[in-house]
C-alpha atoms as a PDB file:
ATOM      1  CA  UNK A   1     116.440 102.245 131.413  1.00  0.00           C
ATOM      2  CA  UNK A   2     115.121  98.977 131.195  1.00  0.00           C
ATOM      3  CA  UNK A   3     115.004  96.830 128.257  1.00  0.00           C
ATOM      4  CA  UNK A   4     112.146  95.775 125.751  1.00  0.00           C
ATOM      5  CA  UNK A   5     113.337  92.389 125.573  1.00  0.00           C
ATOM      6  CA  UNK A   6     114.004  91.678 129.631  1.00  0.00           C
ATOM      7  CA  UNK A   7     110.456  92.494 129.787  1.00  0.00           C
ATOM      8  CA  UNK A   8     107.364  89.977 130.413  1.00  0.00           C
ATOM      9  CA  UNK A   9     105.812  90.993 127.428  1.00  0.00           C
ATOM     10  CA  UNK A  10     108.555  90.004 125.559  1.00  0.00           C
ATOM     11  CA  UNK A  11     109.470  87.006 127.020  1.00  0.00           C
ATOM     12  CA  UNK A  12     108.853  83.446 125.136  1.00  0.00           C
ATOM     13  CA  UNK A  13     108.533  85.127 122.285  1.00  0.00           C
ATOM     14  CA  UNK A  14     110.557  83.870 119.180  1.00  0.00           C
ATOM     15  CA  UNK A  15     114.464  83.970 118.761  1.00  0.00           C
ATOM     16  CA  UNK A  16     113.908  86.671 116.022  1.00  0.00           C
ATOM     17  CA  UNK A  17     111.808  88.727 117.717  1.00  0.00           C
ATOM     18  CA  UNK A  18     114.388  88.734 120.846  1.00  0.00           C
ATOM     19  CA  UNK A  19     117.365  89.874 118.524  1.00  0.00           C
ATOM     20  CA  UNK A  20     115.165  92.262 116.945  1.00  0.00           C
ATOM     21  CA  UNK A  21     114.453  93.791 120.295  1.00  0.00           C
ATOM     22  CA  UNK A  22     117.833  93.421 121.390  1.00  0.00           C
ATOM     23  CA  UNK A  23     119.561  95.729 118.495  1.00  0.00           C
ATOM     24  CA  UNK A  24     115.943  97.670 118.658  1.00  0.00           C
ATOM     25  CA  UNK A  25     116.781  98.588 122.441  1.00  0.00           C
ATOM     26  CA  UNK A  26     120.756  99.147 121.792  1.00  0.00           C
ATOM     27  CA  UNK A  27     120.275 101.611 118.770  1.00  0.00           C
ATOM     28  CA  UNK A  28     117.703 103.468 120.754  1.00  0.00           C
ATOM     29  CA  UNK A  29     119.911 104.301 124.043  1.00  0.00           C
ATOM     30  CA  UNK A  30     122.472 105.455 121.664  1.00  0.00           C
ATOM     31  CA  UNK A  31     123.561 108.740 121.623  1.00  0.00           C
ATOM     32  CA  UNK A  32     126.779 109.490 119.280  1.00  0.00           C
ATOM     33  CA  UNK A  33     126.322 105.967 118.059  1.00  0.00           C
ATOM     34  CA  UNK A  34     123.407 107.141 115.591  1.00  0.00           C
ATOM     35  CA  UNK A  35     125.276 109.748 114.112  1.00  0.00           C
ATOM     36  CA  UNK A  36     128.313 106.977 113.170  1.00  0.00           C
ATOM     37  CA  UNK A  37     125.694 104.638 111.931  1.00  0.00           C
ATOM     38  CA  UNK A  38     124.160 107.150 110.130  1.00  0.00           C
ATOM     39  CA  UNK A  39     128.136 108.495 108.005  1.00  0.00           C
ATOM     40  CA  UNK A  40     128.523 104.367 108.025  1.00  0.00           C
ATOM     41  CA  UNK A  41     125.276 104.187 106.081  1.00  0.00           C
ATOM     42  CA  UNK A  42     125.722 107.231 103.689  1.00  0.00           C
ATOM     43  CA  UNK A  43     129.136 106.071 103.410  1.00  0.00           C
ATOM     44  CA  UNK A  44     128.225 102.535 101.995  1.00  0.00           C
ATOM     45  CA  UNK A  45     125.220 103.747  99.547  1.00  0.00           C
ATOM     46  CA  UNK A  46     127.963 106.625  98.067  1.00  0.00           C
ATOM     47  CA  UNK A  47     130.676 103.319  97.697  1.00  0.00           C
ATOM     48  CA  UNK A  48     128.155 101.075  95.985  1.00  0.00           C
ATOM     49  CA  UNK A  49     126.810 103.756  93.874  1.00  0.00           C
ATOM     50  CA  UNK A  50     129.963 104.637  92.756  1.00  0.00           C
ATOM     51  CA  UNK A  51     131.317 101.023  92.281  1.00  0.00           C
ATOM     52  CA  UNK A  52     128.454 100.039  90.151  1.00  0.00           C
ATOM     53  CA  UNK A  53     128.884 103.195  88.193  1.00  0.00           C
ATOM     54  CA  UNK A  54     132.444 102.394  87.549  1.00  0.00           C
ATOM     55  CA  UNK A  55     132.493  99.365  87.455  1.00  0.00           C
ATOM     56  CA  UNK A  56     129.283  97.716  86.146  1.00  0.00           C
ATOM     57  CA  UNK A  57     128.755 100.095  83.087  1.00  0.00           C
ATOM     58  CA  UNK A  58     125.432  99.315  81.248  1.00  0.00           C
ATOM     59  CA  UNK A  59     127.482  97.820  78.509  1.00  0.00           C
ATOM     60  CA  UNK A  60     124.504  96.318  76.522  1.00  0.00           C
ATOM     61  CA  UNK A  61     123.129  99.651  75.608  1.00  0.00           C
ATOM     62  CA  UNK A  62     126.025 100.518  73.568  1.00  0.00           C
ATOM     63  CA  UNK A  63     125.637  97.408  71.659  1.00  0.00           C
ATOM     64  CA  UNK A  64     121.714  97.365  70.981  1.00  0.00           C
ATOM     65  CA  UNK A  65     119.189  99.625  71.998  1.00  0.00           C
ATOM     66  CA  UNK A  66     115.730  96.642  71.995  1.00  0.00           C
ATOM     67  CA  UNK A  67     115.532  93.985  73.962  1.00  0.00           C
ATOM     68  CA  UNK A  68     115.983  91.581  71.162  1.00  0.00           C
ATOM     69  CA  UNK A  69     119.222  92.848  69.965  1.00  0.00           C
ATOM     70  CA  UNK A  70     120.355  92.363  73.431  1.00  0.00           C
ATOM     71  CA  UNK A  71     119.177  89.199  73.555  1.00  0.00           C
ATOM     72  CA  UNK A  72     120.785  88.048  70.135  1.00  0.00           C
ATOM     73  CA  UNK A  73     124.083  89.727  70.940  1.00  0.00           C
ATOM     74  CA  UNK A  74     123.988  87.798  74.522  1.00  0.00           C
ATOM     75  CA  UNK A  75     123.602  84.243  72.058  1.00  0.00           C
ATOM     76  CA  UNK A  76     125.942  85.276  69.790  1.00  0.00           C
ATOM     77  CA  UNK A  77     128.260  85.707  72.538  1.00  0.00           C
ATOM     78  CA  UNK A  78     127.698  82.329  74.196  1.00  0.00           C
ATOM     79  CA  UNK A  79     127.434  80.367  70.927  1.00  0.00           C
ATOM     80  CA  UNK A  80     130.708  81.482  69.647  1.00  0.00           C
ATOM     81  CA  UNK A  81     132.990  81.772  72.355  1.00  0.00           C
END
């Protein structure tokens, strides 16, 4: 199989393009590689979900439920730390 970016059409095109081809024309002649990629992904959107969940609680509802309350809590904050 030949690749995209060995190909005249290719050629002289910009550095960007060329890596874009480049992982474009290893991820296609993949075979078990997708499926690992694929668990890799799910794997990292379940982890960040979860770690902003846990982590990140939206802590400025519990204090005020408008914007402005938010905001005057957030300058309270500052001013009188």
């Amino acid at each position: 199989m030949e690749s995209l970016a060995n190909t005249d059409e290719h050629r002289g095109t910009s550095w960007l393009q060329r890596v874009f081809y480049l992982y474009y024309d290893g991820f296609r002649g993949m075979t078990v590689g997708k499926t690992l990629w694929l668990i890799i992904g799910i794997k990292l959107v379940v982890f960040f979900v979860l770690i902003k969940w846990i982590f990140f609680p939206d802590f400025l509802n519990g204090v005020a439920s408008t914007d402005e309350g938010k905001a005057d809590y957030v300058r309270e904050q500052l001013i009188n730390r």
